[in-house]
C-alpha atoms as a PDB file:
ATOM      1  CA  UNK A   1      60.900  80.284  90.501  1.00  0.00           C
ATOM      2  CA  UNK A   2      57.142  80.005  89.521  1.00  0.00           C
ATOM      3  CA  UNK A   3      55.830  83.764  89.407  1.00  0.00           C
ATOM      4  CA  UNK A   4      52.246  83.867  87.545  1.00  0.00           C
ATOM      5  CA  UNK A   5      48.960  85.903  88.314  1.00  0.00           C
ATOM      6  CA  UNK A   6      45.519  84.989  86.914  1.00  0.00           C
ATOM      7  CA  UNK A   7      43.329  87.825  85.393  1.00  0.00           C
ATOM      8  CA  UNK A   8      40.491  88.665  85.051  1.00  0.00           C
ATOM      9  CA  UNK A   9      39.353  86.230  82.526  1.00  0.00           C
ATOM     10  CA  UNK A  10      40.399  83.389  84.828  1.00  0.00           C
ATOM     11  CA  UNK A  11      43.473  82.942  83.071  1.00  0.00           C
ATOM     12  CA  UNK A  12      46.958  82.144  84.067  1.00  0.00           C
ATOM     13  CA  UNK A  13      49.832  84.695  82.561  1.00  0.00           C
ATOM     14  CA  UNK A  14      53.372  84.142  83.554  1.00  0.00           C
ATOM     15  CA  UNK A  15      55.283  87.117  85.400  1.00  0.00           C
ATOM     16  CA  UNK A  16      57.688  87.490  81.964  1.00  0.00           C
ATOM     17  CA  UNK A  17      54.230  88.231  80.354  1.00  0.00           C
ATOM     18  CA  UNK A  18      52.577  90.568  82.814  1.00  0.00           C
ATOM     19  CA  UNK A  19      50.816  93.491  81.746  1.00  0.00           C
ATOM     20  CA  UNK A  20      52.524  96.673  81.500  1.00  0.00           C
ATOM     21  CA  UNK A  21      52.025  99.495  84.474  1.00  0.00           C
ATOM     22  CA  UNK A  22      49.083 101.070  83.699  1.00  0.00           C
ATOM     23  CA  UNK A  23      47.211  97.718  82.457  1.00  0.00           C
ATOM     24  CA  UNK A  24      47.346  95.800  86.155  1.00  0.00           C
ATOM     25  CA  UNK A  25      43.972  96.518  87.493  1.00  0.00           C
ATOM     26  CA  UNK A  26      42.467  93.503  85.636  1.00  0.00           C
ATOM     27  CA  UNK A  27      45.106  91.398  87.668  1.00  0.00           C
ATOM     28  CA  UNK A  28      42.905  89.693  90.366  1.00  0.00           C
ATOM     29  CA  UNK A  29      45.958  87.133  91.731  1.00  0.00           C
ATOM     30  CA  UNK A  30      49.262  87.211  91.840  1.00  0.00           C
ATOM     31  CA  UNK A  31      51.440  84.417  92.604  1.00  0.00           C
ATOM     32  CA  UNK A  32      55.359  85.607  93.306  1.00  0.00           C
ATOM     33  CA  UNK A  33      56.646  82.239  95.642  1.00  0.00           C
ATOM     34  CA  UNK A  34      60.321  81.910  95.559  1.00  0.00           C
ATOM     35  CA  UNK A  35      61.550  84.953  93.566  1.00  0.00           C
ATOM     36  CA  UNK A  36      64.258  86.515  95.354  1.00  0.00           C
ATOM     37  CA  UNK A  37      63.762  89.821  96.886  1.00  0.00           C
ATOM     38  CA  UNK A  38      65.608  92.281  98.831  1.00  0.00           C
ATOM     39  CA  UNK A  39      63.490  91.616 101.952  1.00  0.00           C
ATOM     40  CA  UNK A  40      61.234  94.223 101.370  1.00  0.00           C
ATOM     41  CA  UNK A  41      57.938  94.169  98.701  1.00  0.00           C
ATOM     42  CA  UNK A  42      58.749  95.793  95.516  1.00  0.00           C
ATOM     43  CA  UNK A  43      57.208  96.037  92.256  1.00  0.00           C
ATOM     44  CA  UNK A  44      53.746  95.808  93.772  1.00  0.00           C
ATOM     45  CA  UNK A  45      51.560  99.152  93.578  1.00  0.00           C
ATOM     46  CA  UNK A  46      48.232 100.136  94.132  1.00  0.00           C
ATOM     47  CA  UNK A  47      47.368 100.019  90.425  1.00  0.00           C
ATOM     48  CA  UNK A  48      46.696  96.805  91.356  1.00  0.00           C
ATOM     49  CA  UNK A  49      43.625  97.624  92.720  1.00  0.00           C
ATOM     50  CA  UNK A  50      41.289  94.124  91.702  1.00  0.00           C
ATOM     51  CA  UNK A  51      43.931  92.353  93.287  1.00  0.00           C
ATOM     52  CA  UNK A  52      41.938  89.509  95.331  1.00  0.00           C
ATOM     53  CA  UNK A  53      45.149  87.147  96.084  1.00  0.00           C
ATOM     54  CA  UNK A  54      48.707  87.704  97.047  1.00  0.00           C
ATOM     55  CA  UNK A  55      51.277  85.334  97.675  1.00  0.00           C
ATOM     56  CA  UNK A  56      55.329  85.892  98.323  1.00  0.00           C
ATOM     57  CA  UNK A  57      55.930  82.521  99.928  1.00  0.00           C
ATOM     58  CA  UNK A  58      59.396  82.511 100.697  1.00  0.00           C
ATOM     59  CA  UNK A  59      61.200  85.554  98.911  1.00  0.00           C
ATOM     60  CA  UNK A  60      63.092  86.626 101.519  1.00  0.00           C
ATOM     61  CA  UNK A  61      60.978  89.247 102.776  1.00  0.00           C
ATOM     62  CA  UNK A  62      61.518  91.320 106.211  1.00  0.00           C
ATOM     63  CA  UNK A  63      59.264  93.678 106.413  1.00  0.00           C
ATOM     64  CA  UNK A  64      55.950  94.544 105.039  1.00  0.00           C
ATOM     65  CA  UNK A  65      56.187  98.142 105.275  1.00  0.00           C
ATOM     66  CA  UNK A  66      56.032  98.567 101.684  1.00  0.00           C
ATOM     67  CA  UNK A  67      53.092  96.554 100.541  1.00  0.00           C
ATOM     68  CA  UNK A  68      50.608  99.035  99.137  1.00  0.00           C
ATOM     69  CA  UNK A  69      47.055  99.719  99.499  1.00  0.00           C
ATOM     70  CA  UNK A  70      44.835  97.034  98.123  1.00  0.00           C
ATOM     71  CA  UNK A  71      41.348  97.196  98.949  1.00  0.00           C
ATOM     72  CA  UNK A  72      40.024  94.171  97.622  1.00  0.00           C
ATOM     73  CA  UNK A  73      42.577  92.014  98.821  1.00  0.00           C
ATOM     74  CA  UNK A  74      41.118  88.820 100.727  1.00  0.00           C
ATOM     75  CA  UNK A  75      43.739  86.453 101.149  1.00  0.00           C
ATOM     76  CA  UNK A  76      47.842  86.860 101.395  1.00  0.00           C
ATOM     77  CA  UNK A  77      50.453  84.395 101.930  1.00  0.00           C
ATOM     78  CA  UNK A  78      53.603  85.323 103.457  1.00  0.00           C
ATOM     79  CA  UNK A  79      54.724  82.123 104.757  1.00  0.00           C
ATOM     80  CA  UNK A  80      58.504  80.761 104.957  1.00  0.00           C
ATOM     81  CA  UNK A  81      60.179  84.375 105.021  1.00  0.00           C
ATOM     82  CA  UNK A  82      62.140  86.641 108.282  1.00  0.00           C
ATOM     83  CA  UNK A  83      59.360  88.655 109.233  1.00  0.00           C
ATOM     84  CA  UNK A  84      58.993  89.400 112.926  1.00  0.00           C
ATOM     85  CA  UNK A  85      56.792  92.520 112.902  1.00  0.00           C
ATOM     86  CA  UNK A  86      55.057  95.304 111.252  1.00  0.00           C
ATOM     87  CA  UNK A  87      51.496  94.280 111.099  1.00  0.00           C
ATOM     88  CA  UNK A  88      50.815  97.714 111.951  1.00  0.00           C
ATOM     89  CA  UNK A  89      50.605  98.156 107.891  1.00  0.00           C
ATOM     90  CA  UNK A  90      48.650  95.146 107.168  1.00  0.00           C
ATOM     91  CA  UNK A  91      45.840  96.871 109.227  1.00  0.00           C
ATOM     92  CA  UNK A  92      46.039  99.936 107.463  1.00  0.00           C
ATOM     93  CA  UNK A  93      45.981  99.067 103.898  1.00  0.00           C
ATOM     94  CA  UNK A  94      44.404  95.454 103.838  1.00  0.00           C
ATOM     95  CA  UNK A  95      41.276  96.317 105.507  1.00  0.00           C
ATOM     96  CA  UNK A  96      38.883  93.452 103.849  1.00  0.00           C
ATOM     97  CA  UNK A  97      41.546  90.617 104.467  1.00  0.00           C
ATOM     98  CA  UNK A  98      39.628  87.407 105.346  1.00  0.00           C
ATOM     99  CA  UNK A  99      42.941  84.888 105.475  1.00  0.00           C
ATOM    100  CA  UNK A 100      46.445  85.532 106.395  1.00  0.00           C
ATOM    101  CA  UNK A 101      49.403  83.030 106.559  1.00  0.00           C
ATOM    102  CA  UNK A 102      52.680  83.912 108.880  1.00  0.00           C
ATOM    103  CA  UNK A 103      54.097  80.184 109.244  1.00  0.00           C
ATOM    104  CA  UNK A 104      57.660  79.728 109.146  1.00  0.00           C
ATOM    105  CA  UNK A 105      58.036  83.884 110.095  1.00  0.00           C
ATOM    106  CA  UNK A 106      59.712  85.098 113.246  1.00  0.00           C
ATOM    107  CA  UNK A 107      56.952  85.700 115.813  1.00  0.00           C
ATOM    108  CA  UNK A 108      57.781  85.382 119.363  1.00  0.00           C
ATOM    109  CA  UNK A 109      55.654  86.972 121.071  1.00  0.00           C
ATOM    110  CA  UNK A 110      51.221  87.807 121.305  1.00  0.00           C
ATOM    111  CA  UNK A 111      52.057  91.381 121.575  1.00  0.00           C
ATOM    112  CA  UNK A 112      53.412  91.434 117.876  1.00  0.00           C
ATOM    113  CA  UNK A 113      50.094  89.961 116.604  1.00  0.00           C
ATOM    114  CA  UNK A 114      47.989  92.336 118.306  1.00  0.00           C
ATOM    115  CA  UNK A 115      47.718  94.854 114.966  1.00  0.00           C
ATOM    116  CA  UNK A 116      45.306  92.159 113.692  1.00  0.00           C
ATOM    117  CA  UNK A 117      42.901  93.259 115.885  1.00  0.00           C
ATOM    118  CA  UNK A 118      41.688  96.199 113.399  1.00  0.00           C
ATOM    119  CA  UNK A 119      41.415  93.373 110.753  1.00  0.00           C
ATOM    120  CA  UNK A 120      37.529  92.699 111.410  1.00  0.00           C
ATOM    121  CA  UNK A 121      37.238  90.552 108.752  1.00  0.00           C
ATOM    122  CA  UNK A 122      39.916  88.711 109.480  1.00  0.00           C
ATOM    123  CA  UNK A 123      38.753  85.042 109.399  1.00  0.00           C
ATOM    124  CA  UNK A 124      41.682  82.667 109.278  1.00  0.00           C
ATOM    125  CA  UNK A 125      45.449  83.158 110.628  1.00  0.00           C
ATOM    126  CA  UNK A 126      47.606  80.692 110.026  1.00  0.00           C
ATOM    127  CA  UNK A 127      51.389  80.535 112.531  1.00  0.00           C
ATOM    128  CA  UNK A 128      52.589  77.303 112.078  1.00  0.00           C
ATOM    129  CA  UNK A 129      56.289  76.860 112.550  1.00  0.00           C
ATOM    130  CA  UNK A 130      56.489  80.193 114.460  1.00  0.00           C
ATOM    131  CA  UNK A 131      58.211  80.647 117.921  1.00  0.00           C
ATOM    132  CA  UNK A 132      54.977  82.456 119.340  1.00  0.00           C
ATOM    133  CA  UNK A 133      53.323  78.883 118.684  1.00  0.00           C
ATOM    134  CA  UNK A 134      55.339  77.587 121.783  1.00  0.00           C
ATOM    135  CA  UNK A 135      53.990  79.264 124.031  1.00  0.00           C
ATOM    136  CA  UNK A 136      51.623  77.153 126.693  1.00  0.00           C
ATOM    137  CA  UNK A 137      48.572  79.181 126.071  1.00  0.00           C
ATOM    138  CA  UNK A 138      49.043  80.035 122.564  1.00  0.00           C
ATOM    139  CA  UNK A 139      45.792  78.982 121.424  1.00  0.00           C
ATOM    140  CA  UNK A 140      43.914  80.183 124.103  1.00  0.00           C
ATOM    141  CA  UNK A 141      45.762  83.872 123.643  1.00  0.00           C
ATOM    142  CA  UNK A 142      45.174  83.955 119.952  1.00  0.00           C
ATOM    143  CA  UNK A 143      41.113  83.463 120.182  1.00  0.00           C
ATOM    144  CA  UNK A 144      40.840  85.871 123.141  1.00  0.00           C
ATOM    145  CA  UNK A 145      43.120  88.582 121.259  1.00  0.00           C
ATOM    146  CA  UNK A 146      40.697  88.087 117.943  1.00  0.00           C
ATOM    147  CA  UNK A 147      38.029  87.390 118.363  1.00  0.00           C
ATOM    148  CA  UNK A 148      36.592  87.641 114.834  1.00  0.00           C
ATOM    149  CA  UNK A 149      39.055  84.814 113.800  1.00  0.00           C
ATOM    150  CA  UNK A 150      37.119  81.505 113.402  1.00  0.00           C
ATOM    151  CA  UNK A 151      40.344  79.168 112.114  1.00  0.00           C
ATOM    152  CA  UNK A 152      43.964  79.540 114.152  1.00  0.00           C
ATOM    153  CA  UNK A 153      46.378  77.170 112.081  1.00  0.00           C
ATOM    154  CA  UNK A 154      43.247  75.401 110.440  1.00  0.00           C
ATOM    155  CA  UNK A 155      41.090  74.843 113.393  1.00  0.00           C
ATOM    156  CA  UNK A 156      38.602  76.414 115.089  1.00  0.00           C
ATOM    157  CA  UNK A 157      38.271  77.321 118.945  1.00  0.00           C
ATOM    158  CA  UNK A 158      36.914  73.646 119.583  1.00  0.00           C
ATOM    159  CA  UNK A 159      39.512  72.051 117.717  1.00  0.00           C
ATOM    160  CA  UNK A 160      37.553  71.387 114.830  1.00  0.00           C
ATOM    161  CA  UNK A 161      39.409  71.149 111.462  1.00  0.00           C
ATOM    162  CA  UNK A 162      38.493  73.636 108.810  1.00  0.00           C
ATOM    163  CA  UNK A 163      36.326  72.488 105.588  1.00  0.00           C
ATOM    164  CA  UNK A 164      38.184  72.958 102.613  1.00  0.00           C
ATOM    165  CA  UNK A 165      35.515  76.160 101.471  1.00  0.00           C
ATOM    166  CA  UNK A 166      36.213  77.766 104.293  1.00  0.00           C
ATOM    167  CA  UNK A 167      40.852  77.357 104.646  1.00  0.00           C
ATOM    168  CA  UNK A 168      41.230  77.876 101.200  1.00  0.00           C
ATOM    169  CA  UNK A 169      39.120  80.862 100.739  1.00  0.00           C
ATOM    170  CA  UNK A 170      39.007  82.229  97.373  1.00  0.00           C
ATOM    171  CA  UNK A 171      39.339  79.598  94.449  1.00  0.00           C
ATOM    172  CA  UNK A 172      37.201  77.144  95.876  1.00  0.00           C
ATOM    173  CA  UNK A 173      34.134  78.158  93.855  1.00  0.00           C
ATOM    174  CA  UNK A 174      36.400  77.369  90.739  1.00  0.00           C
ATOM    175  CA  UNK A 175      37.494  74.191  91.917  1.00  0.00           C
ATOM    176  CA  UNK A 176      33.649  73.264  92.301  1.00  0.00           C
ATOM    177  CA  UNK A 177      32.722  74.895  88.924  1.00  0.00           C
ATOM    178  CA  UNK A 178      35.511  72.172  87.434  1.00  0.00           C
ATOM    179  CA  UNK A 179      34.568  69.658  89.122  1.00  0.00           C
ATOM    180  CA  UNK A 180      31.195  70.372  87.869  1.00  0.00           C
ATOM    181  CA  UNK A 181      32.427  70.502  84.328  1.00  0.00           C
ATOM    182  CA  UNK A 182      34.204  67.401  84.845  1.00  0.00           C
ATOM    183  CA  UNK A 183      31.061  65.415  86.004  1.00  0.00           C
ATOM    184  CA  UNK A 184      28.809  66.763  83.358  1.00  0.00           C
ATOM    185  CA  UNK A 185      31.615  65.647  81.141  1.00  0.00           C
ATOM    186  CA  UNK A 186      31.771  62.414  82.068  1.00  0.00           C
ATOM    187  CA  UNK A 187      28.013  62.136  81.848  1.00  0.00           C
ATOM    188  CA  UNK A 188      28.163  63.002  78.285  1.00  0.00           C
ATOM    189  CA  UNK A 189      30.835  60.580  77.721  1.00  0.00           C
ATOM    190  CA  UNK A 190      28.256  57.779  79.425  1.00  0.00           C
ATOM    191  CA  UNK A 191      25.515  59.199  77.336  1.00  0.00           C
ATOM    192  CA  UNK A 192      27.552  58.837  74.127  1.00  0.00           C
ATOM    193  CA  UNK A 193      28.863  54.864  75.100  1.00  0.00           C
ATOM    194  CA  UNK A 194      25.385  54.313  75.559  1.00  0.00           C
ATOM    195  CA  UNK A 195      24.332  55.706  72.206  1.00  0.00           C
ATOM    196  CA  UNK A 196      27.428  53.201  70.456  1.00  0.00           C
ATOM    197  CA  UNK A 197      25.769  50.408  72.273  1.00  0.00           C
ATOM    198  CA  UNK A 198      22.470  50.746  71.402  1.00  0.00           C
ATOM    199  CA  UNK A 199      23.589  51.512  67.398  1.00  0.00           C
ATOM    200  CA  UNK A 200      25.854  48.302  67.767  1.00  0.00           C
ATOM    201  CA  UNK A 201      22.975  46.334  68.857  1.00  0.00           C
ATOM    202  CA  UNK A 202      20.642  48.169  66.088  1.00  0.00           C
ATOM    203  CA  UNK A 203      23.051  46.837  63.548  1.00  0.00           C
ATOM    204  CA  UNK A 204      23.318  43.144  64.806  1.00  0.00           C
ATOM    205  CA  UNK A 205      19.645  43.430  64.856  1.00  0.00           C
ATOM    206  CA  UNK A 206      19.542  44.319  60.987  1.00  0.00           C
ATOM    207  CA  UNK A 207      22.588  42.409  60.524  1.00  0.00           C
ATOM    208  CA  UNK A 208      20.403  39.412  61.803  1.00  0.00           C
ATOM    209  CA  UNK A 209      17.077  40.463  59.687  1.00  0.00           C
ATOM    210  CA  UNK A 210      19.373  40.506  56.510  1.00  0.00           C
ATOM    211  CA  UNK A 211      21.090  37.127  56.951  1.00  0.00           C
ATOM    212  CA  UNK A 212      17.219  35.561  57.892  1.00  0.00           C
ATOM    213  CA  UNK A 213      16.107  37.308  54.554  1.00  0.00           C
ATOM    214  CA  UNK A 214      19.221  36.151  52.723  1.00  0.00           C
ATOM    215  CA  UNK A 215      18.086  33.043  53.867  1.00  0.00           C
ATOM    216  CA  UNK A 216      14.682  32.714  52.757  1.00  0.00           C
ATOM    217  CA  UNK A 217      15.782  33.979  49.704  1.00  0.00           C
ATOM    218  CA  UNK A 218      18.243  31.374  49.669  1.00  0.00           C
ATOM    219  CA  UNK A 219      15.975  28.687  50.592  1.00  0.00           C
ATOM    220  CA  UNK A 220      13.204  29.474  47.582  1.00  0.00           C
ATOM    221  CA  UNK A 221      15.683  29.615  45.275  1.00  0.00           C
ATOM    222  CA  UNK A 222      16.867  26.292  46.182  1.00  0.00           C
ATOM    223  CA  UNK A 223      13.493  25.111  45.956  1.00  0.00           C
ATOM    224  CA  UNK A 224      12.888  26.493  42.273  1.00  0.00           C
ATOM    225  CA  UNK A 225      15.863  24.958  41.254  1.00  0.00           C
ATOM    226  CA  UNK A 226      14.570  21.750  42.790  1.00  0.00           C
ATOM    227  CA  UNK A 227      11.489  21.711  40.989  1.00  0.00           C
ATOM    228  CA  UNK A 228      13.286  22.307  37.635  1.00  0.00           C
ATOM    229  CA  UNK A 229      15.124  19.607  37.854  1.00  0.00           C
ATOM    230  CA  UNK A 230      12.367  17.284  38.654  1.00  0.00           C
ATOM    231  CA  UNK A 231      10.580  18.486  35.555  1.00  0.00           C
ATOM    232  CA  UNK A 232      13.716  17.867  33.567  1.00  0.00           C
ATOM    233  CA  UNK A 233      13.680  14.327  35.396  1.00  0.00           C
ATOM    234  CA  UNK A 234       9.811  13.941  34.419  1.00  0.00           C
ATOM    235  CA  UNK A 235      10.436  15.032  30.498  1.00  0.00           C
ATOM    236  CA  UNK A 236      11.992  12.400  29.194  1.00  0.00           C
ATOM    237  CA  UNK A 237       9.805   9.638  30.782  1.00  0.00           C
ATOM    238  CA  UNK A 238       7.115  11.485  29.288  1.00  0.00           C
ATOM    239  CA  UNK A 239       8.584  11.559  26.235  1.00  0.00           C
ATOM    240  CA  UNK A 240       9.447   7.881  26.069  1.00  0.00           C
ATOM    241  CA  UNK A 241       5.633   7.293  26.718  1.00  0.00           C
ATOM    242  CA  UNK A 242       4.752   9.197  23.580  1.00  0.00           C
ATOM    243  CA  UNK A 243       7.404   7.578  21.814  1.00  0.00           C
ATOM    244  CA  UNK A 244       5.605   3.598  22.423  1.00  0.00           C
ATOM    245  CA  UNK A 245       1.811   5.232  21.735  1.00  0.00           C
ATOM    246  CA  UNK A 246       3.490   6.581  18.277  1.00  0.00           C
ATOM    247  CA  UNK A 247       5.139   2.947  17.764  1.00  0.00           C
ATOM    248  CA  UNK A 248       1.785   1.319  18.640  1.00  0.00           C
ATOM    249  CA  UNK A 249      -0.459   3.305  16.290  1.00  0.00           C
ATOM    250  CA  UNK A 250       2.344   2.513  13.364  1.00  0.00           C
ATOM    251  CA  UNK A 251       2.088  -0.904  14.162  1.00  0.00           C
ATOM    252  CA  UNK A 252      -1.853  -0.879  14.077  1.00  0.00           C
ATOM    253  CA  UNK A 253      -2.121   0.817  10.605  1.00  0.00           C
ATOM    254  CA  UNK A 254       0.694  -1.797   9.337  1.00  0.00           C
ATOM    255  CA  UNK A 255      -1.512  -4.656  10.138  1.00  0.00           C
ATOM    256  CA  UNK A 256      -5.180  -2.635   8.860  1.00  0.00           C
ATOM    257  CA  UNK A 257      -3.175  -2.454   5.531  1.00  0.00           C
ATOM    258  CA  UNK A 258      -2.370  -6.224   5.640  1.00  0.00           C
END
């Protein structure tokens, strides 16, 4: 079982957590698939009057005679359940309801379908995996009995297939707006690898700029120490040359006094 509606925020509540009675109207879909039932809808009131989405895929259900009054209601799915009648309702109390799915249901006949017709907003209808669906003209029927439909089992009069905008209805915009999200995302993520290789390459750049200082440094130091040692190689020789002028002169005076 995976019951769950979405409110008004956007975000998704599990049916254990729903909102009290009372506290529903901010409830804009409700998702009951697979929860059993007793064949008829229960538990569903016109409190919930922002309700934009509806969906009892298989729960068993018979009849529709007891879904309420819900204005704002664009898009219901009642696929995979035993109903064979009793749009009469739908027509009555769903009167802005832009896409309707009956697949896997018990249609048999046009005739049942023909309620629909005071659904003028009615833009998709959806029958797969009904009975009525065998019928030779089925197609043909459907269009000419409503006319305001534009999608019969996801394709048009001419057989072309619906865009996704237009068979899923309400939802899509969000699934843009995310996919929006995710590609601005993504270029920030591109915009910040691009910033990490351009301060990589800043510091190879300055770790280059150190290691050619380093050098230089390097290299003059060498050189100063070269230079001091040459001096220290010069010193002595110089030293041994004052050493024979002093030995000289002392020789000179030794032979004046003589």
């Amino acid at each position: 079982m995976d019951a769950h509606l979405w409110n008004q925020a956007g975000a998704r509540v599990p049916w254990s957590r729903a909102p009290p009675a009372g506290r529903v109207c901010g409830v804009k879909e409700l998702v009951l698939d697979n929860c059993r039932s007793n064949g008829k809808v229960e538990g569903i009131t016109a409190e919930f009057c922002n309700l934009e989405l509806l969906s009892l895929i298989s729960v068993g259900l018979c009849s529709v005679a007891d879904v309420p009054k819900l204005d704002k209601l664009k898009k219901l799915e009642l696929s995979d359940n035993r109903i064979s009648g009793g749009l009469e309702v739908l027509a009555e109390r769903l009167v802005n309801l832009t896409h309707l799915n009956l697949s896997g249901n018990k249609f048999k006949d046009i005739s049942t379908l023909e309620p629909l017709k005071k659904l003028p907003q009615l833009k998709s209808l959806d029958l797969f995996n009904c009975e009525v669906t065998n019928l030779g003209d089925y197609r043909d029927s459907i269009f000419k009995l409503l006319p305001q439909l534009t999608y019969l089992d996801g394709y048009d009069v001419d057989d072309c297939e619906a865009s996704d905008s237009d068979g899923e209805g309400d939802g899509v915009d969000d699934e843009d707006d995310e996919e929006g999200e995710s590609e601005d995302f993504e270029d920030e993520e591109e915009d910040d690898d691009e910033d990490v290789v351009a301060e990589e390459e800043e510091d190879e750049s300055g770790e280059d700029e150190d290691g050619e200082v380093n050098g230089d440094l390097d290299s003059e130091e060498d050189e100063d120490e070269e230079d001091e040692d040459e001096d220290e190689d010069e010193d002595p020789a110089a030293a041994k040359g004052e050493k024979r002028k002093r030995d000289v002169d002392d020789d000179g005076e030794d032979d004046e006094d003589d």
